[in-house]
C-alpha atoms as a PDB file:
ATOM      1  CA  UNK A   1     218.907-193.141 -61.622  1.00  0.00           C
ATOM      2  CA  UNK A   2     215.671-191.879 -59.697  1.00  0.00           C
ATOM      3  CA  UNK A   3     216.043-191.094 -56.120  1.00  0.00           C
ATOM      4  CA  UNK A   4     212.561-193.315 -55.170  1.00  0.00           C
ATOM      5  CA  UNK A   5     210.487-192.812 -51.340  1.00  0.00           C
ATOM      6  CA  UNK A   6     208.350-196.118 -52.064  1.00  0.00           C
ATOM      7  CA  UNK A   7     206.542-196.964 -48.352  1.00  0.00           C
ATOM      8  CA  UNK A   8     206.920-199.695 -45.725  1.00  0.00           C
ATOM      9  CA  UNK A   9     203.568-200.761 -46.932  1.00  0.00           C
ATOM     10  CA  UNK A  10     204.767-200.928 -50.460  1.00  0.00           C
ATOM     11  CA  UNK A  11     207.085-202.985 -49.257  1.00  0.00           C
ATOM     12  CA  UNK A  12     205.484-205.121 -48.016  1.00  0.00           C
ATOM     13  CA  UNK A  13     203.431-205.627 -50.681  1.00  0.00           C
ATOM     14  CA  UNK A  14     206.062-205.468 -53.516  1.00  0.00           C
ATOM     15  CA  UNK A  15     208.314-208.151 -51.302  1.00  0.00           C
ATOM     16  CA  UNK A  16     205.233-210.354 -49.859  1.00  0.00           C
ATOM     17  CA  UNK A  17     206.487-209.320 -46.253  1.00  0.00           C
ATOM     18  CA  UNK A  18     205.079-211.822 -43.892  1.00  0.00           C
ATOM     19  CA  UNK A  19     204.667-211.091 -39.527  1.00  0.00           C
ATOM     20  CA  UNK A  20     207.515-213.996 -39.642  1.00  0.00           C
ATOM     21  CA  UNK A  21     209.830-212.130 -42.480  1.00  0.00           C
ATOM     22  CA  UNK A  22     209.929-208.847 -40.527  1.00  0.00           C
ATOM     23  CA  UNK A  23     211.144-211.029 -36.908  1.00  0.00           C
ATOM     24  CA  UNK A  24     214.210-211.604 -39.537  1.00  0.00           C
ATOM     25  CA  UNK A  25     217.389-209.315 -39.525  1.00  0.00           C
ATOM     26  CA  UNK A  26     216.796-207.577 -43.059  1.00  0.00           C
ATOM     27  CA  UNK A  27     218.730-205.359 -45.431  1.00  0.00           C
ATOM     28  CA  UNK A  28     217.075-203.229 -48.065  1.00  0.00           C
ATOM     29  CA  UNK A  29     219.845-202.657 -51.025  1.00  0.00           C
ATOM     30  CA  UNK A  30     219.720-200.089 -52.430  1.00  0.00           C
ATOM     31  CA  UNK A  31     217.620-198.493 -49.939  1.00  0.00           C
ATOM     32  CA  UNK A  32     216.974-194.932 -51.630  1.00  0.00           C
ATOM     33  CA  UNK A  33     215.017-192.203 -49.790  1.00  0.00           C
ATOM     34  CA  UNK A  34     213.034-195.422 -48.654  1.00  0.00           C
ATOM     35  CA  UNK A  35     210.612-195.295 -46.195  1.00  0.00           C
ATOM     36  CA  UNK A  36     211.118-199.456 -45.151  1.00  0.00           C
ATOM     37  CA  UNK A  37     213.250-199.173 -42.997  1.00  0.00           C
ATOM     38  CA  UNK A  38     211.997-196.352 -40.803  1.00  0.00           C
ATOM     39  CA  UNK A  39     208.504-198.595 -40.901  1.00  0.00           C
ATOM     40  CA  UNK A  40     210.225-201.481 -39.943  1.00  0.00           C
ATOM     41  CA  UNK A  41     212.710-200.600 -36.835  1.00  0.00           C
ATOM     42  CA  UNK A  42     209.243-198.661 -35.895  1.00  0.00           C
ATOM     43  CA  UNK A  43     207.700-202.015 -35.463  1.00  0.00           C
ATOM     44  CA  UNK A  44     210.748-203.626 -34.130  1.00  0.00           C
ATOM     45  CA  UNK A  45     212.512-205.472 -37.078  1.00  0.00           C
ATOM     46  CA  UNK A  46     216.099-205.248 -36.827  1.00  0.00           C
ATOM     47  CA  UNK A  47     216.878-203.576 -40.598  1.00  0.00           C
ATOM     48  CA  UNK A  48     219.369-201.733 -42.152  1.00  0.00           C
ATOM     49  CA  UNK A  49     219.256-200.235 -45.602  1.00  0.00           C
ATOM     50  CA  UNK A  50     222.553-199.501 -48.062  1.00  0.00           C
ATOM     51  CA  UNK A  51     222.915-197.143 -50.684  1.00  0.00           C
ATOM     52  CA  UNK A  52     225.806-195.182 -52.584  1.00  0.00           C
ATOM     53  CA  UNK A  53     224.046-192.002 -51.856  1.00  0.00           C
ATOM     54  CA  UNK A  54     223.989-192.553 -47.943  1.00  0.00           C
ATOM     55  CA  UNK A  55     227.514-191.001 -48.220  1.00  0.00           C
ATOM     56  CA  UNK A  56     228.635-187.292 -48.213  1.00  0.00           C
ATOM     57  CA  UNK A  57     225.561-184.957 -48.889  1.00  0.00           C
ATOM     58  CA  UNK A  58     222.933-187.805 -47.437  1.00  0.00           C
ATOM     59  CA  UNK A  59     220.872-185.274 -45.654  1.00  0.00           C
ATOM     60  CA  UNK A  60     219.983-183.482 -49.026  1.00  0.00           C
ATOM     61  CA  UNK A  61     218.282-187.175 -50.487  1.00  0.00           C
ATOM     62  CA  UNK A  62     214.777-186.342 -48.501  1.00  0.00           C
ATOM     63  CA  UNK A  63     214.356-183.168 -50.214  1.00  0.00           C
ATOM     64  CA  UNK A  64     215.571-184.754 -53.912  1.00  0.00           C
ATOM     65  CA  UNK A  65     212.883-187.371 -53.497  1.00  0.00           C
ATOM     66  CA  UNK A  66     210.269-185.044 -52.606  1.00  0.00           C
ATOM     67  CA  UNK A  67     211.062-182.962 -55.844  1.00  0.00           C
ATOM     68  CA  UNK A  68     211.113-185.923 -57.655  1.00  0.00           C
ATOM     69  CA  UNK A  69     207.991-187.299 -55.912  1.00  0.00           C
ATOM     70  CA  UNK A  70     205.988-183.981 -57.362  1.00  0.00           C
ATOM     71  CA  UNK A  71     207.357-184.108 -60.889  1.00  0.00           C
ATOM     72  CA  UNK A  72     206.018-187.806 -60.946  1.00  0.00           C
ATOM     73  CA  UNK A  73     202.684-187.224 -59.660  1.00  0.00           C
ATOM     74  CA  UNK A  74     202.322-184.357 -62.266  1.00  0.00           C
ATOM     75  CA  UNK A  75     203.593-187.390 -64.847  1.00  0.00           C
ATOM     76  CA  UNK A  76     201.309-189.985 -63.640  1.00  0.00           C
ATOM     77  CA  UNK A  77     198.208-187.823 -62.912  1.00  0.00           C
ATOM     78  CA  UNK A  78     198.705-187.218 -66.847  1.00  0.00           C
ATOM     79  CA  UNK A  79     199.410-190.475 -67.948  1.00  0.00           C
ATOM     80  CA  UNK A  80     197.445-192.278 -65.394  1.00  0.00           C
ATOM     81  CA  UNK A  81     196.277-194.935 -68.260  1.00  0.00           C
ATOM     82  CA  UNK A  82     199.417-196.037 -68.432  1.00  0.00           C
ATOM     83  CA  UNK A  83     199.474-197.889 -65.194  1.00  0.00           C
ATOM     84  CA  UNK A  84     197.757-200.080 -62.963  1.00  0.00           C
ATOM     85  CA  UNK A  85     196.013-198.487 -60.316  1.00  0.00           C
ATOM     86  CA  UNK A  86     194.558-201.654 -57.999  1.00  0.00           C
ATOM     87  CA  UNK A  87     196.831-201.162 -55.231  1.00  0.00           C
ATOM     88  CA  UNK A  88     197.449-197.266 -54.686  1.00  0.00           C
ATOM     89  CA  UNK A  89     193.631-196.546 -55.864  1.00  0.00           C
ATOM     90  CA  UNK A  90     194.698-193.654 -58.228  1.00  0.00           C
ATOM     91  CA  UNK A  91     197.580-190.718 -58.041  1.00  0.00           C
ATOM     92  CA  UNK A  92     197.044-189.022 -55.359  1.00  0.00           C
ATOM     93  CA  UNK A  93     197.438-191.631 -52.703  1.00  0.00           C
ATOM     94  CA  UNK A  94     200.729-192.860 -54.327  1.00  0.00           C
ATOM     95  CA  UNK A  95     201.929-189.377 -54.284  1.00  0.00           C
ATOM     96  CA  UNK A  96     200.882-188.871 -50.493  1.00  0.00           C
ATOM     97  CA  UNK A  97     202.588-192.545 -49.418  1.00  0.00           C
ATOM     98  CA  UNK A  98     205.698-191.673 -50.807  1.00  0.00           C
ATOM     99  CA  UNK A  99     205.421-188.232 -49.536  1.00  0.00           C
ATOM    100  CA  UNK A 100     205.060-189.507 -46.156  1.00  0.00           C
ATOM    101  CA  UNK A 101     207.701-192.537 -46.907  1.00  0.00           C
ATOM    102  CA  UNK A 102     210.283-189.574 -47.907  1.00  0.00           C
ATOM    103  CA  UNK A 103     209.551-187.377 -44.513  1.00  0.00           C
ATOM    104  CA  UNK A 104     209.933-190.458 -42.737  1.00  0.00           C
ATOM    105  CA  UNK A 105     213.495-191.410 -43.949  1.00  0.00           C
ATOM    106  CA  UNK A 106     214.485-187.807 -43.158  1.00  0.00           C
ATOM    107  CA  UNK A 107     213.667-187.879 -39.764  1.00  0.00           C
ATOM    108  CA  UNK A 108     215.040-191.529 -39.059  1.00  0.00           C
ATOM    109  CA  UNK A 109     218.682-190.803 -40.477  1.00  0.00           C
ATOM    110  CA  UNK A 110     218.620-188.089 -38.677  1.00  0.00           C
ATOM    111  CA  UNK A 111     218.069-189.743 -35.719  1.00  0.00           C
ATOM    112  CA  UNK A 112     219.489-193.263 -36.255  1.00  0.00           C
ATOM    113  CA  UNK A 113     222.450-192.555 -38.946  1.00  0.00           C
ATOM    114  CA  UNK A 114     223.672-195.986 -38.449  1.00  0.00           C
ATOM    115  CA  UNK A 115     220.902-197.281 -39.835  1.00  0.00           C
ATOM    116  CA  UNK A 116     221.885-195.927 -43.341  1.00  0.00           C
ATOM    117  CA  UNK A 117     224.731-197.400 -44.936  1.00  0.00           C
ATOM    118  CA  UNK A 118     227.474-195.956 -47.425  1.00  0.00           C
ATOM    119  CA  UNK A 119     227.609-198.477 -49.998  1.00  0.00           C
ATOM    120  CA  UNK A 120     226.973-200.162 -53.505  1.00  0.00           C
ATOM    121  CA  UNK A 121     226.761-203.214 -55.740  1.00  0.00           C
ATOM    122  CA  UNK A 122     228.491-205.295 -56.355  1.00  0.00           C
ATOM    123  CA  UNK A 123     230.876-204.939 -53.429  1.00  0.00           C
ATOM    124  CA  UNK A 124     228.600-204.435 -50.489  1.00  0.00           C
ATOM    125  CA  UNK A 125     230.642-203.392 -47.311  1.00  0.00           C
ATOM    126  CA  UNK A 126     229.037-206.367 -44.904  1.00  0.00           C
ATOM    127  CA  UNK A 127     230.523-209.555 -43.878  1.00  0.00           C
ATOM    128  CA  UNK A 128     228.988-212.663 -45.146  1.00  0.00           C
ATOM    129  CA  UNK A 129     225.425-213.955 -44.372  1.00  0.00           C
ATOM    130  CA  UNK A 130     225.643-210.831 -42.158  1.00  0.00           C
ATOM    131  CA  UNK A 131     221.445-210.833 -43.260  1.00  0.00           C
ATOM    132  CA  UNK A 132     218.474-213.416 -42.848  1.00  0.00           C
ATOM    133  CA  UNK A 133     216.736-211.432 -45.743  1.00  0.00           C
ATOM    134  CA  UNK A 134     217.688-209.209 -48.230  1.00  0.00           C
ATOM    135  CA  UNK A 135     215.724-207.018 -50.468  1.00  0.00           C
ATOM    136  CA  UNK A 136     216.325-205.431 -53.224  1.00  0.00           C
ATOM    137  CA  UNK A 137     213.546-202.851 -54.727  1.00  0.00           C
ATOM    138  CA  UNK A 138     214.036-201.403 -58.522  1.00  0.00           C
ATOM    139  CA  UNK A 139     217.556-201.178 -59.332  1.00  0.00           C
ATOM    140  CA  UNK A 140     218.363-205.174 -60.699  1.00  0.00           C
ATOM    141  CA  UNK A 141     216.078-205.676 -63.971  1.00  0.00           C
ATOM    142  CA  UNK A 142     214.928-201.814 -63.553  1.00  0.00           C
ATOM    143  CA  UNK A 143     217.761-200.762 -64.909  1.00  0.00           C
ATOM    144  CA  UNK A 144     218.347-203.570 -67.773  1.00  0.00           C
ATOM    145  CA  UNK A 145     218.841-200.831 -70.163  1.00  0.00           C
ATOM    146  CA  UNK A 146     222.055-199.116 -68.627  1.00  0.00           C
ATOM    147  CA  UNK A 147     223.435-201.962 -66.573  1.00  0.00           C
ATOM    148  CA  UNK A 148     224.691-205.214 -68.246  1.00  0.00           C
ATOM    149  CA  UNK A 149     224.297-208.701 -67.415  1.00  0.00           C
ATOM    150  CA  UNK A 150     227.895-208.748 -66.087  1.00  0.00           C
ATOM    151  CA  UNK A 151     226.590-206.449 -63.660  1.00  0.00           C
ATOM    152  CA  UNK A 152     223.461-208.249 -63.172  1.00  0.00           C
ATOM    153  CA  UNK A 153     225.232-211.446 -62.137  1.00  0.00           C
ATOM    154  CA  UNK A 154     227.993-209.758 -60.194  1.00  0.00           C
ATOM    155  CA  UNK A 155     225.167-207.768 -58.227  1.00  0.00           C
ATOM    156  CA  UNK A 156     223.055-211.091 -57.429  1.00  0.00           C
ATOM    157  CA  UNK A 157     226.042-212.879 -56.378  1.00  0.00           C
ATOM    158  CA  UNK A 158     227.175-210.131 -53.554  1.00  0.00           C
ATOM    159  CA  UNK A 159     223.179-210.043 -52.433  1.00  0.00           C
ATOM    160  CA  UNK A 160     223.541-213.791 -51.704  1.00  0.00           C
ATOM    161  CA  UNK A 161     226.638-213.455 -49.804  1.00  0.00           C
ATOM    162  CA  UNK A 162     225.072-211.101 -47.769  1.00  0.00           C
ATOM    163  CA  UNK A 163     222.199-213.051 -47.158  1.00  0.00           C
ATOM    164  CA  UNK A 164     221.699-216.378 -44.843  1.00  0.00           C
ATOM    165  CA  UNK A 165     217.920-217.191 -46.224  1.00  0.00           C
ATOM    166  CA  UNK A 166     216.592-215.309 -49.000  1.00  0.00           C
ATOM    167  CA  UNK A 167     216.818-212.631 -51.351  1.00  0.00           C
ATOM    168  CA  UNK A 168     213.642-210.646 -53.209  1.00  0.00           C
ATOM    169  CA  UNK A 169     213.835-208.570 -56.084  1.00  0.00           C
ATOM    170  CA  UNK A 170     211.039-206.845 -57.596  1.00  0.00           C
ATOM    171  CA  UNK A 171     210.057-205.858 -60.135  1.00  0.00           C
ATOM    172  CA  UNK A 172     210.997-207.771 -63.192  1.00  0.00           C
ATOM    173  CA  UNK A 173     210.242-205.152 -66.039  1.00  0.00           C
ATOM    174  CA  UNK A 174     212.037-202.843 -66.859  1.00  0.00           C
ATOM    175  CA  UNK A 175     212.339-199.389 -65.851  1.00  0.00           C
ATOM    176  CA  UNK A 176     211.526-198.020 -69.256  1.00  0.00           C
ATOM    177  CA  UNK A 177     208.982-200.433 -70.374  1.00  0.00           C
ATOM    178  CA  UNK A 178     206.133-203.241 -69.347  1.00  0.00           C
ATOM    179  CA  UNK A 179     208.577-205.516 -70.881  1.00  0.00           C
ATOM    180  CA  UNK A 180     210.551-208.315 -68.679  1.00  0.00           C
ATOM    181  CA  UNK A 181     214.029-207.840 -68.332  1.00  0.00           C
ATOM    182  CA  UNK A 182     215.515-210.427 -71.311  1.00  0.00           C
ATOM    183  CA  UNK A 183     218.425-211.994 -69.994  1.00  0.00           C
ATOM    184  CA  UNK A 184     216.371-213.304 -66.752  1.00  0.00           C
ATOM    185  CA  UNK A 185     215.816-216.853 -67.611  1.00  0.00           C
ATOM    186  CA  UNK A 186     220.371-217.039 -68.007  1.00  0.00           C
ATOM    187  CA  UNK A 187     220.778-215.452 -64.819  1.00  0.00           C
ATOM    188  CA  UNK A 188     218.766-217.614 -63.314  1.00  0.00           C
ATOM    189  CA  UNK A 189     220.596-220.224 -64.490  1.00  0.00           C
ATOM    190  CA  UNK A 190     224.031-219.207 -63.602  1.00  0.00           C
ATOM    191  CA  UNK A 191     222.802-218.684 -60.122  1.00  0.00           C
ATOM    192  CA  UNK A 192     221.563-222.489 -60.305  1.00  0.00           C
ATOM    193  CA  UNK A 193     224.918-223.472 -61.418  1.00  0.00           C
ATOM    194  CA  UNK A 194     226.375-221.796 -58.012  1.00  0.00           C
ATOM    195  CA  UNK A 195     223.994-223.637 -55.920  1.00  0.00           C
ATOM    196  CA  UNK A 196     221.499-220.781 -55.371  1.00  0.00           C
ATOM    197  CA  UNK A 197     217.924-221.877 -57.070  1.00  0.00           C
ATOM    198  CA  UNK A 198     214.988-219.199 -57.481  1.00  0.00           C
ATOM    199  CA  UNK A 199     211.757-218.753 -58.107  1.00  0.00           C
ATOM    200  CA  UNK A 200     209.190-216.591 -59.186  1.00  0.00           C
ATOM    201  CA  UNK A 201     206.345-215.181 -56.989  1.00  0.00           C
ATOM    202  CA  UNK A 202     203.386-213.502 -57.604  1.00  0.00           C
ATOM    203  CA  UNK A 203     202.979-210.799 -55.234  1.00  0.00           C
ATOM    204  CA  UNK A 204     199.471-208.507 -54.075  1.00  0.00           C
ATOM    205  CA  UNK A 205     201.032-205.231 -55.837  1.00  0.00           C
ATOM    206  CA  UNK A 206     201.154-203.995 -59.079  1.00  0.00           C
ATOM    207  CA  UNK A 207     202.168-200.111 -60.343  1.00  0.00           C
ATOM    208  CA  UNK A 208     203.686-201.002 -63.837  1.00  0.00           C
ATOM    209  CA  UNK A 209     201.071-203.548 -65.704  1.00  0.00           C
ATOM    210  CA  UNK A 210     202.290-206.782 -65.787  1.00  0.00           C
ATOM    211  CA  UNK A 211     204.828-206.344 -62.575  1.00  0.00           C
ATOM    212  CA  UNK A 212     203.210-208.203 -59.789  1.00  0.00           C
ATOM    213  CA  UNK A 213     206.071-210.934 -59.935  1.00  0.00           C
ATOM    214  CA  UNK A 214     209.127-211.187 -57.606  1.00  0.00           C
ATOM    215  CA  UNK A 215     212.534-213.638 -58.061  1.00  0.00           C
ATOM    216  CA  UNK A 216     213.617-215.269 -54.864  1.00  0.00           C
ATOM    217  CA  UNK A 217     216.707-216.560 -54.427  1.00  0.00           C
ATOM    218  CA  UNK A 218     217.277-219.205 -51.872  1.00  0.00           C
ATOM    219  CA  UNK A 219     220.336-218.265 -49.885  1.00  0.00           C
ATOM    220  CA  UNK A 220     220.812-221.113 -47.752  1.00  0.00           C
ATOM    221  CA  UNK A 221     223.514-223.494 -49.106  1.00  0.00           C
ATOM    222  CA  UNK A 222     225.874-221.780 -52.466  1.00  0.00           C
ATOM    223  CA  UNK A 223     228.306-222.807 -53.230  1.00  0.00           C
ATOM    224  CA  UNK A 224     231.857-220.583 -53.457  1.00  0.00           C
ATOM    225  CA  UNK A 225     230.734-217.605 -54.869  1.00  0.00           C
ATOM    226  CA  UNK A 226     233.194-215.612 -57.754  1.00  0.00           C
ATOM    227  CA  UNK A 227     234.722-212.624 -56.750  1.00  0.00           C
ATOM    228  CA  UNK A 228     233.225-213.424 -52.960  1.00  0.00           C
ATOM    229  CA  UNK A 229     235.154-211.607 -50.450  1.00  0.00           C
ATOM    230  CA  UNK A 230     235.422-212.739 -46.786  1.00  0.00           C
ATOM    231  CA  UNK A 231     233.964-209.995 -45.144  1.00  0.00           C
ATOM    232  CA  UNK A 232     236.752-209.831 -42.446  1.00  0.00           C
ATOM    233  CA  UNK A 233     238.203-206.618 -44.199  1.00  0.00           C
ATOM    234  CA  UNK A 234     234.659-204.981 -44.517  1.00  0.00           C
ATOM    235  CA  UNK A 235     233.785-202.507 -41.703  1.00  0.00           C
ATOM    236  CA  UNK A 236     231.096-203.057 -39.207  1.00  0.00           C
ATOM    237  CA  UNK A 237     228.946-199.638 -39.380  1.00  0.00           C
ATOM    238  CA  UNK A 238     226.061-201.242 -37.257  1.00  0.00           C
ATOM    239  CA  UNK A 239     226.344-204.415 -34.513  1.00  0.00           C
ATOM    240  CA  UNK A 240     225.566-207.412 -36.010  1.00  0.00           C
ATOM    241  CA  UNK A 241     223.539-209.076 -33.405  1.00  0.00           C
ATOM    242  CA  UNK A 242     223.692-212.776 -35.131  1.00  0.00           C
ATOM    243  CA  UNK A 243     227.318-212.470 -34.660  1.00  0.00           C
ATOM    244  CA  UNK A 244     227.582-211.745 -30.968  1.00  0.00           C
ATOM    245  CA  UNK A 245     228.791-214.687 -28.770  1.00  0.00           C
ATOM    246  CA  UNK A 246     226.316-216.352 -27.143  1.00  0.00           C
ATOM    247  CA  UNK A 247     227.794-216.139 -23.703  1.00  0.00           C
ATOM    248  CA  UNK A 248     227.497-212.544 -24.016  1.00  0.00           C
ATOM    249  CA  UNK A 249     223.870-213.100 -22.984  1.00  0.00           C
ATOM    250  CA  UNK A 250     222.225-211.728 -26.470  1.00  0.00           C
ATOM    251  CA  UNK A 251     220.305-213.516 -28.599  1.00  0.00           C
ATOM    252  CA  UNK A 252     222.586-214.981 -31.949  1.00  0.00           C
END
């Protein structure tokens, strides 16, 4: 799977990131060589991104995304047809965001490690509702192909449980195509079944044609999850300010 750098910007465009949204305590799963997160603690948004390759070796995922940043700007500038152009304005600027979204992760783990968590779907290692909002860029649906719709359910599941309003995904094609990932409208329904209803959103951003739609899960009220797991055996990497006492003085 591609090591991606997509921007804060392209966040917010891909998610439909309000002023409000990024007040929110947010996690961006998997986060990749993402720039988000450095964008949005930059502004003040409490965020925290997770990702299997924020292990061992972590400080070698800037330079993997750049490389992988300049073999797909050779790829697009050659195929450039083949996608939709309305938001970046043609190659060059998509190559230079992520460019700059790549040098910008970089320098934040660096500086703020515990930002940058060690961990993967579909066992996330947060306690539950731990997040107001949680995003999820390119890796559900993406990845139809290779993962199954076990997987797909399993992966949804642990987002909710993490989450104590919503959760985004985008996009809703697959990696290897324009087409929609197939087994969409039965997840959706097994997530109904659970208590967690969805929708679809258009959103202002659009790189593969067609994929300017995002699924929102409302995380407010499920019911028991399967295979949901307390959270009092995960560990706490960063403080989880919604969790702190309120006589403590700090806002919950």
């Amino acid at each position: 799977m591609l090591v991606s750098a997509r921007s804060f910007d392209e966040y917010r465009a891909m998610f439909a990131l309000t002023d409000d949204d990024l007040a929110l305590r947010i996690l961006d799963c998997p986060g990749g060589a993402a720039g988000f997160v450095a964008g949005a603690t930059a502004r003040g948004t409490d965020a925290v991104a997770v990702d299997p390759q924020y292990g061992p070796g972590r400080t070698a995922l800037g330079t993997l995304a750049l490389r992988e940043i300049a073999h797909k700007h050779a790829y697009v500038v050659e195929h450039a047809g083949h996608f939709a152009w309305g938001w970046f304005g043609g190659p060059e600027r998509s190559t230079r965001l992520r460019t700059e979204a790549a040098r910008a992760f970089t320098t934040d783990m660096a500086a703020h490690p515990e930002r940058y968590v060690a961990g993967a779907l579909p066992h996330l290692p947060f306690p539950d509702r731990s997040f107001d909002l949680v995003l999820s860029s390119h890796l559900p649906f993406s990845y139809g192909a290779q993962l199954n719709e076990d997987f797909h359910l399993s992966a949804l599941t642990e987002l909710v449980r993490v989450a104590r309003r919503e959760v985004r995904l985008f996009p809703l094609l697959l990696h290897t195509s324009d087409r929609r990932y197939a087994p969409l409208g039965r997840l959706r329904g097994a997530l109904e079944a659970l208590g967690v209803p969805s929708r679809i959103e258009r959103v202002a951003y659009e790189f593969q044609r067609g994929g300017d739609q995002a699924l929102v899960l409302d995380a407010t009220s499920p019911a028991p999850l399967p295979d949901a797991r307390p959270g009092a055996d995960a560990h706490d990497p960063v403080r989880w300010r919604h969790l702190v006492p309120p006589e403590t003085g700090h806002h919950v």
